[in-house]
Protein backbone atom coordinates (compact mmCIF):
# COMPACT_ATOMS: atom_id res chain seq x y z
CA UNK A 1 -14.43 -23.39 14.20
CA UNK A 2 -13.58 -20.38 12.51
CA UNK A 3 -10.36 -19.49 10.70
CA UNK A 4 -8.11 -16.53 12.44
CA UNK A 5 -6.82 -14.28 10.03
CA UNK A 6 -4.00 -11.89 9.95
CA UNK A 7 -5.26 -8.38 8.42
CA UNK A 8 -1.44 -6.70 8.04
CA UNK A 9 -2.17 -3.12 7.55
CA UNK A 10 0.73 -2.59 4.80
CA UNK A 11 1.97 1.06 4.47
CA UNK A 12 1.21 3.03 7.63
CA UNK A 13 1.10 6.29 5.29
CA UNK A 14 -0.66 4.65 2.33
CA UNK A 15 -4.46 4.01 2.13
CA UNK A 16 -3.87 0.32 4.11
CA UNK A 17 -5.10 1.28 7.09
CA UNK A 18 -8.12 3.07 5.52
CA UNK A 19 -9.60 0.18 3.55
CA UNK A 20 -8.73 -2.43 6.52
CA UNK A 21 -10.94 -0.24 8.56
CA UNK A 22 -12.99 0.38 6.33
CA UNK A 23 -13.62 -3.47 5.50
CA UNK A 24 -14.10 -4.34 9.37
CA UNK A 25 -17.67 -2.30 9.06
CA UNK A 26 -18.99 -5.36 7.67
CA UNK A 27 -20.52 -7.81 9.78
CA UNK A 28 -19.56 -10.74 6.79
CA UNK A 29 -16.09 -10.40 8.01
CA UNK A 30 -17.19 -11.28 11.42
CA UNK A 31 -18.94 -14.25 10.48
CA UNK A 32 -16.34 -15.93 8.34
CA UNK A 33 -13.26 -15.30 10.66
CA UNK A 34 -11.26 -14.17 13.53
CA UNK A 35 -10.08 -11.08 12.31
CA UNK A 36 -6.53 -10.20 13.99
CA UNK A 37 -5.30 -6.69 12.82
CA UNK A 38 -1.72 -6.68 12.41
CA UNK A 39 0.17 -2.90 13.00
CA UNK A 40 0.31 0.07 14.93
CA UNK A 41 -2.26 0.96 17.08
CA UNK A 42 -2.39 4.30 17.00
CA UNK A 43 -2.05 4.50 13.09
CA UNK A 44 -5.11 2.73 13.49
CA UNK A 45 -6.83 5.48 15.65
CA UNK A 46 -5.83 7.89 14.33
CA UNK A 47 -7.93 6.21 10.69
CA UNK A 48 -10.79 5.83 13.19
CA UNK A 49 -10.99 9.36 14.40
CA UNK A 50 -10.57 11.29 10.75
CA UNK A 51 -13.11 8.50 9.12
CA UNK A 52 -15.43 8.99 12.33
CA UNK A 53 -15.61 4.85 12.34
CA UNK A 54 -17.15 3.70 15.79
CA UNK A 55 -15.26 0.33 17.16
CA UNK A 56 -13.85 -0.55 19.85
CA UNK A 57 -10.21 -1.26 19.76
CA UNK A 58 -8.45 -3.54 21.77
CA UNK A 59 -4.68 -3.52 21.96
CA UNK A 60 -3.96 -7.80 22.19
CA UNK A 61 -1.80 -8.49 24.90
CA UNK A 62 -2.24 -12.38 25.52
CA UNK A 63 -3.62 -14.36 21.73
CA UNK A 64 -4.47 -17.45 24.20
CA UNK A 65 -7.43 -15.27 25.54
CA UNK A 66 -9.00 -12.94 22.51
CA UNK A 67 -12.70 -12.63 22.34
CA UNK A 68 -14.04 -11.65 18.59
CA UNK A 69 -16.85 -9.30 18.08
CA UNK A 70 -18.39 -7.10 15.50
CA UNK A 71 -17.31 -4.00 15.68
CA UNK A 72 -14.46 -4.57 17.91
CA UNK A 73 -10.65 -4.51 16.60
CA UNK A 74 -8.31 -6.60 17.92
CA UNK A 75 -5.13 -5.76 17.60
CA UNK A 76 -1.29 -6.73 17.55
CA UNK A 77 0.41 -3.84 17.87
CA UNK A 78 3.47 -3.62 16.03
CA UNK A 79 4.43 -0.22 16.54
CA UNK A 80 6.57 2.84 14.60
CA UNK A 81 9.42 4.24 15.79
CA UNK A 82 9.08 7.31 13.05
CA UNK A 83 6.90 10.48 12.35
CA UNK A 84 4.92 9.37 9.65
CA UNK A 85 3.92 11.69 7.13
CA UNK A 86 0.74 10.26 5.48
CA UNK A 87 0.65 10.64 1.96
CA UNK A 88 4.95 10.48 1.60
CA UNK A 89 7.50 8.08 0.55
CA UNK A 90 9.61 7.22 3.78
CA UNK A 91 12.11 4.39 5.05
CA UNK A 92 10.09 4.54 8.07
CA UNK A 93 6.85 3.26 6.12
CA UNK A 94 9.45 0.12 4.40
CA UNK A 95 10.67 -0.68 7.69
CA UNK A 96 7.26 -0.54 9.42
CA UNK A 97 5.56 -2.87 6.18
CA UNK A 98 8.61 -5.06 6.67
CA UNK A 99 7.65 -5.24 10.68
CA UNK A 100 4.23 -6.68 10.03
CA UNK A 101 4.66 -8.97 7.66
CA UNK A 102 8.00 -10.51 9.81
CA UNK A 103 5.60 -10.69 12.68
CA UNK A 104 2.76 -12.79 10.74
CA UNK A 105 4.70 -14.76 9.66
CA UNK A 106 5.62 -15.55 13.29
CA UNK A 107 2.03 -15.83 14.36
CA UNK A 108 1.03 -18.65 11.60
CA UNK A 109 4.20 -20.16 12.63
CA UNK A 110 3.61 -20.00 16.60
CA UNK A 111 -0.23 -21.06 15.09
CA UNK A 112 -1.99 -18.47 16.48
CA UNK A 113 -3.41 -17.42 13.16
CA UNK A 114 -4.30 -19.34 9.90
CA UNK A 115 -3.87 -17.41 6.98
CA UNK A 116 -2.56 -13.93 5.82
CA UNK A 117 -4.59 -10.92 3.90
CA UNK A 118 -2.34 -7.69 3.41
CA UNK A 119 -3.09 -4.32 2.46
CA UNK A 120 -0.60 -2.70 -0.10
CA UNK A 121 2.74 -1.75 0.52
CA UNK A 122 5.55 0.32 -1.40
CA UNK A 123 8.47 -1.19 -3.00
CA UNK A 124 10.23 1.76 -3.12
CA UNK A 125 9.94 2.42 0.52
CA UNK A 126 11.02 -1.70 1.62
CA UNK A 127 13.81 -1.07 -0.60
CA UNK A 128 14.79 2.17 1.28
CA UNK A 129 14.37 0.52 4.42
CA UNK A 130 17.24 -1.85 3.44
CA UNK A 131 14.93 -4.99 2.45
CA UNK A 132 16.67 -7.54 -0.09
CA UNK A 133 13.43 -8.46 -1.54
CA UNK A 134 11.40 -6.61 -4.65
CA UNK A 135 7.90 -7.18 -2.65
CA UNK A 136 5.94 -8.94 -0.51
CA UNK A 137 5.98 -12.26 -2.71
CA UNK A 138 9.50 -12.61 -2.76
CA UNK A 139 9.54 -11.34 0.99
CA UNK A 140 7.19 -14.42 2.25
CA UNK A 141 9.02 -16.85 0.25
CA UNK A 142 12.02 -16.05 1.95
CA UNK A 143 10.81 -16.10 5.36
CA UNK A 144 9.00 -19.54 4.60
CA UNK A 145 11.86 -20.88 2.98
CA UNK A 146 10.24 -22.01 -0.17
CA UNK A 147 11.83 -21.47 -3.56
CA UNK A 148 8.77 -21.37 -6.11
CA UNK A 149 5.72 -18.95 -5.22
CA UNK A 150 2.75 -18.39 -7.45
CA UNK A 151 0.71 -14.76 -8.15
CA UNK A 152 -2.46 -16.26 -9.09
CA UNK A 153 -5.12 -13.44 -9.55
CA UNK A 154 -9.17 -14.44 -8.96
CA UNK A 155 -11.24 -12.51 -11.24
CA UNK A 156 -14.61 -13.07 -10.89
CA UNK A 157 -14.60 -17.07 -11.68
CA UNK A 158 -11.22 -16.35 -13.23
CA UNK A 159 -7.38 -17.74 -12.19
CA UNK A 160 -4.72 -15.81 -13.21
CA UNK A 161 -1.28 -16.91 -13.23
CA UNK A 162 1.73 -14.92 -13.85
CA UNK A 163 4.21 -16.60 -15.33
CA UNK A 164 6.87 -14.03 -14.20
CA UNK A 165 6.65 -11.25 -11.55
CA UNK A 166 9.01 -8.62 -10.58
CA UNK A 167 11.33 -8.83 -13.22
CA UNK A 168 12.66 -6.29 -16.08
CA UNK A 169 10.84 -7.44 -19.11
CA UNK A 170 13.86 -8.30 -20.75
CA UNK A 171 14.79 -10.75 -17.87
CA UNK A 172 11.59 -12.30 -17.85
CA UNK A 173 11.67 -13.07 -21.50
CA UNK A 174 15.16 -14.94 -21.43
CA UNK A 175 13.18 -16.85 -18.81
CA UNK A 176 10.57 -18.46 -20.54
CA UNK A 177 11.83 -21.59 -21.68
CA UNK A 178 10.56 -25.25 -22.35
CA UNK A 179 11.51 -26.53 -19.10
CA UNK A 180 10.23 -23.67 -16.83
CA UNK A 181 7.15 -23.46 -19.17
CA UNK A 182 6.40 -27.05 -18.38
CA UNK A 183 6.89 -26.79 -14.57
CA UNK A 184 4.95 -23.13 -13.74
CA UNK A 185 2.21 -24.60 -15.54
CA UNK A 186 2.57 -27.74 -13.70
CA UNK A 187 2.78 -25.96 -10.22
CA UNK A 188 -0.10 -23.51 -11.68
CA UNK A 189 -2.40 -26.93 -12.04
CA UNK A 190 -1.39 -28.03 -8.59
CA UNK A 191 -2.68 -24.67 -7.21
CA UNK A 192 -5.98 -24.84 -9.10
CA UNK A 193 -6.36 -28.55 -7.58
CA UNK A 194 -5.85 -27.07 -4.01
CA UNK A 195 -8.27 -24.21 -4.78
CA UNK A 196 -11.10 -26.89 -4.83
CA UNK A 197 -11.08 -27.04 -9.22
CA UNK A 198 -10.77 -31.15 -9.81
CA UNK A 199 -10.77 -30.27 -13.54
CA UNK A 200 -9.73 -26.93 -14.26
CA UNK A 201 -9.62 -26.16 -17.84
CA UNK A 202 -6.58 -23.53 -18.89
CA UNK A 203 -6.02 -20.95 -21.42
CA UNK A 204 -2.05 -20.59 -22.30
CA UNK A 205 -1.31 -17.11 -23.59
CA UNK A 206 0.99 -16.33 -26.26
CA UNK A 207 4.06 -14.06 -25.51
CA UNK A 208 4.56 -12.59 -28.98
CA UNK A 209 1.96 -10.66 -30.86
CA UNK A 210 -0.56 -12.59 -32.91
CA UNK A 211 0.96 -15.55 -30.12
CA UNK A 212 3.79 -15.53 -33.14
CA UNK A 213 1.55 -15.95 -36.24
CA UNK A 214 3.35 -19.54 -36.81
CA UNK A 215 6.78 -18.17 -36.15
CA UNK A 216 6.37 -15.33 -38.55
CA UNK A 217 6.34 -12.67 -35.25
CA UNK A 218 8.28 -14.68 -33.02
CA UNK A 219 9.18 -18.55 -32.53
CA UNK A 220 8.73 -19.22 -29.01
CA UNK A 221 5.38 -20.16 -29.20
CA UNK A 222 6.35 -23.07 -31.99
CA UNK A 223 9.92 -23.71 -30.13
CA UNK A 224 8.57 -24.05 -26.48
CA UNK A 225 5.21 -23.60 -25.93
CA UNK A 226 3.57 -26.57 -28.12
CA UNK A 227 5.52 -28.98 -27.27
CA UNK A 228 5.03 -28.38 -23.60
CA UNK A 229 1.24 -28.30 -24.20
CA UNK A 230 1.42 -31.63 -26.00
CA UNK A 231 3.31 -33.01 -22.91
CA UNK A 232 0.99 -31.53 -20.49
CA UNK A 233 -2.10 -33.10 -22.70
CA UNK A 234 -0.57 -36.47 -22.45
CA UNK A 235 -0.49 -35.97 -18.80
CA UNK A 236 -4.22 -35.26 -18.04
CA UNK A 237 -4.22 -31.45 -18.13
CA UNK A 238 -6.93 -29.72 -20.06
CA UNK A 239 -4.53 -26.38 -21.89
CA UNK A 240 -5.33 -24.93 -25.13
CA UNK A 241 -2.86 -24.06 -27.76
CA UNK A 242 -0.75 -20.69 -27.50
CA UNK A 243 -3.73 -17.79 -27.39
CA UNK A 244 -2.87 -13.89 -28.20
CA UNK A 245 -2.40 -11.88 -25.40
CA UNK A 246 -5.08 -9.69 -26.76
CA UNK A 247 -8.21 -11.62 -26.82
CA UNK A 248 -7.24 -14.44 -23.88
CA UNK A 249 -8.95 -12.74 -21.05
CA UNK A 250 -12.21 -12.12 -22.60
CA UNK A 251 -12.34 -16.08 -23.56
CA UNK A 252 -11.14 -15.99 -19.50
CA UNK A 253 -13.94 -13.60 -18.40
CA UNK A 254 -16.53 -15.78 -20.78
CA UNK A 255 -16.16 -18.66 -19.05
CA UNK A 256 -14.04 -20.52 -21.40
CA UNK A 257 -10.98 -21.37 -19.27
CA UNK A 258 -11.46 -21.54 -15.48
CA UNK A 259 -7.71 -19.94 -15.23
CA UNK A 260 -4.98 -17.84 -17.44
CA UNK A 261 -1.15 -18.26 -17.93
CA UNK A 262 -0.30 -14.67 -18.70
CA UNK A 263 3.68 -14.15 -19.55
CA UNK A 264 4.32 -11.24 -17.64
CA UNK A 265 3.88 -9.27 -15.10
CA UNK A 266 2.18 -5.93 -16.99
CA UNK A 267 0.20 -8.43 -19.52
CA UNK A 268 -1.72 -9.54 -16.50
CA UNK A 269 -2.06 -6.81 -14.82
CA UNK A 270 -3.15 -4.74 -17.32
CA UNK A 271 -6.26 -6.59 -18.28
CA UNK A 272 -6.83 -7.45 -14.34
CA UNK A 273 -6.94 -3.59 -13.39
CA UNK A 274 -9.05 -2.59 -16.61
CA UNK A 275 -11.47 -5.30 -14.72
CA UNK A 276 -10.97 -4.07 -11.41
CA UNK A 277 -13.79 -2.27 -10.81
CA UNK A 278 -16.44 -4.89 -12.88
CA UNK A 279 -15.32 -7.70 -10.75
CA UNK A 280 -14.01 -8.77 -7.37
CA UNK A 281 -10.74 -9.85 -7.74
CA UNK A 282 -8.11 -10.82 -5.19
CA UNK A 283 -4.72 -11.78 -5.02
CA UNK A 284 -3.56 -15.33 -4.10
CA UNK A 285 0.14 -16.01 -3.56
CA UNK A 286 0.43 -20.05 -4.21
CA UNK A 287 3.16 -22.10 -3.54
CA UNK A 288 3.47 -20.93 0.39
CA UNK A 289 2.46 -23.24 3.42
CA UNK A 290 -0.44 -20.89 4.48
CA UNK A 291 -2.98 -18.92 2.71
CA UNK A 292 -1.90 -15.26 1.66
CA UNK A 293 -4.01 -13.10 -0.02
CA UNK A 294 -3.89 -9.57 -0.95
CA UNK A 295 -5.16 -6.43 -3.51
CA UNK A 296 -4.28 -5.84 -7.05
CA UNK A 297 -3.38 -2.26 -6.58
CA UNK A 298 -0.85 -0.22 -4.63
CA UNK A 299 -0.49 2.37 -1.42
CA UNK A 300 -2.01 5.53 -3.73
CA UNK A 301 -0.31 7.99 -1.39
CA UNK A 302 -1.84 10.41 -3.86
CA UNK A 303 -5.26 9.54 -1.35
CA UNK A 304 -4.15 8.28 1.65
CA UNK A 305 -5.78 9.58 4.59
CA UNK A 306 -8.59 11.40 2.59
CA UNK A 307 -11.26 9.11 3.40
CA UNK A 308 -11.88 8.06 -0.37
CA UNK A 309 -10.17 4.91 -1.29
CA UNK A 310 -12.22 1.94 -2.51
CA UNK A 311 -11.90 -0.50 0.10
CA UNK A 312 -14.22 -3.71 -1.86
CA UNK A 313 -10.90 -5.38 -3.33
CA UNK A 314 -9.76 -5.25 0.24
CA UNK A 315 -12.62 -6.44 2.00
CA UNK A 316 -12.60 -9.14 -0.92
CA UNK A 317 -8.89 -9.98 0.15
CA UNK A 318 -9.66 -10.25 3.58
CA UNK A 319 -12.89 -12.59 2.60
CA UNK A 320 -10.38 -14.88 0.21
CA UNK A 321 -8.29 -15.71 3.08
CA UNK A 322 -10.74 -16.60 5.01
CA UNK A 323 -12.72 -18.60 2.58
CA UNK A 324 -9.93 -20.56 0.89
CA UNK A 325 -8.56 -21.09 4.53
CA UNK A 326 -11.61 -23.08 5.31
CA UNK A 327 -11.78 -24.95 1.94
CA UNK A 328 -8.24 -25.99 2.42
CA UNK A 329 -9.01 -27.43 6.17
CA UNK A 330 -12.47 -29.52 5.12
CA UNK A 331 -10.15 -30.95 2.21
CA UNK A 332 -7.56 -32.18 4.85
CA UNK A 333 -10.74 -33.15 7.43
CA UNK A 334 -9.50 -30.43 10.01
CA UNK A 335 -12.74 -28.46 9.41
């Protein structure tokens, strides 16, 4: 039995819809899933007919009765109420990203689909569309009711684990402390263990430079971070010491930790989009009842609708779900 997944097409006027369609060209997608494309129809068309892609496209009208095929799209249509203006920042294009993912949500719950992959969306434009969330993250947390989500990055063989998201650097600093150092790295191991890693070994990263030079440039790392490591040792988990931001993810990309605990939100995602292009990478959101997965970039109005956006880290995405979907199901004996 093959997972169904839920392909959200994010922004209508961002390059989602390109690189979903895009992605659904390949006949791997096909074989690993049910792929259920989640947005408006004739967004989607109207990607078809400027990138000359041949499918078929079927607009889903009854999920009890969908037949999968290559080269066919099935779809849910979720439709705009808007002109859209590809390429521009709109309310309509926050309202119509806050649409899809509010109806996914419904299908995993009604079960008619398994996991979640989304294409990017625009903060800016959720928030102008009224939304009370920063992002997607925060946005599927609150619809599944769960306090504590996870970004966990796959690089290559590499987990990456942000310690803090969408928060102003300053707010994310006062943060960090002993206690909710110990449990994000406890809930980071717990992910890892659901991933399918029964000993995953991982590298802490320092938050000041040098990872404090013994206190001289900082004393979190002496105050908070080594004892937590020394409680986490006597617990069974494999963490080094405190390692400088600078030189963690190339012991990372080595091989020498199966996942990272970056600080912040920009110290992770710097290194990960440096990598971008020399490595798959996806997006993970742990801590969620289903599999989510999703790109480490954004909408890039800047290209949207020119036929040229990279599409791999989407296809990737839409792969992940799919992937860690069925890994999750043979663990539990439903596969």
């Amino acid at each position: 039995m093959k997972p169904t997944v839920g392909i959200v097409i994010g922004d209508p006027a961002g390059i989602g819809p390109e690189i979903v369609c895009k992605s659904m060209q390949h006949k791997v997608i096909y074989e690993k899933m049910n792929p259920l494309i989640i947005g408006d129809i004739n967004v989607i068309n109207k990607v078809l007919s400027e990138l000359n892609l041949d499918f078929m496209v079927r607009n889903v009208s009854d999920l009890n009765r969908i037949h999968y095929e290559y080269k066919t799209l099935n779809i849910y249509n979720v439709p705009i109420n808007y002109e859209l203006k590809p390429g521009y920042l709109q309310a309509g294009n926050g309202k119509a990203s806050l649409d899809y993912i509010n109806k996914s949500v419904e299908l995993i719950n009604f079960n008619f689909i398994d996991a979640i992959s989304t294409a990017p969306i625009n903060k800016e434009a959720i928030k102008m569309a009224g939304s009370k969330f920063t992002g997607v993250t925060e946005l599927l947390a609150g619809l599944a009711n769960v306090k504590n989500t996870s970004t966990i990055v796959k690089q290559g063989e590499c987990y990456i684990f942000q310690l803090t998201t969408h928060l102003p650097l300053k707010d994310a600093i006062n943060k960090i402390n002993d206690e909710f150092l110990y449990n994000q790295i406890k809930k980071a191991y717990t992910d890892l263990k659901l991933l399918g890693l029964t000993k995953p070994k991982i590298g802490l990263s320092g938050l000041n430079p040098h990872a404090g030079e013994g206190g001289v440039l900082g004393r979190e790392e002496k105050d908070y971070f080594l004892p937590v490591v020394n409680r986490l040792r006597n617990e069974g988990i494999d963490i080094s010491d405190p390692i400088p931001a600078d030189t963690i993810f190339i012991k990372g990309y080595k091989g020498e930790y199966n996942a990272i605990i970056a600080m912040y939100h920009d110290a992770a995602n710097i290194a990960i989009k440096l990598m971008a292009r020399q490595m798959d990478t996806i997006v993970i959101t742990g801590g969620l009842p289903f599999v989510r997965t999703t790109v480490a970039h954004g909408t890039a109005y800047d290209i949207a609708y020119k036929g040229i956006a990279d599409y791999e880290q989407m296809k990737q995405a839409i792969l992940g779900a799919a992937n860690i979907t069925i890994k999750k199901l043979e663990q539990t004996g439903e596969y």
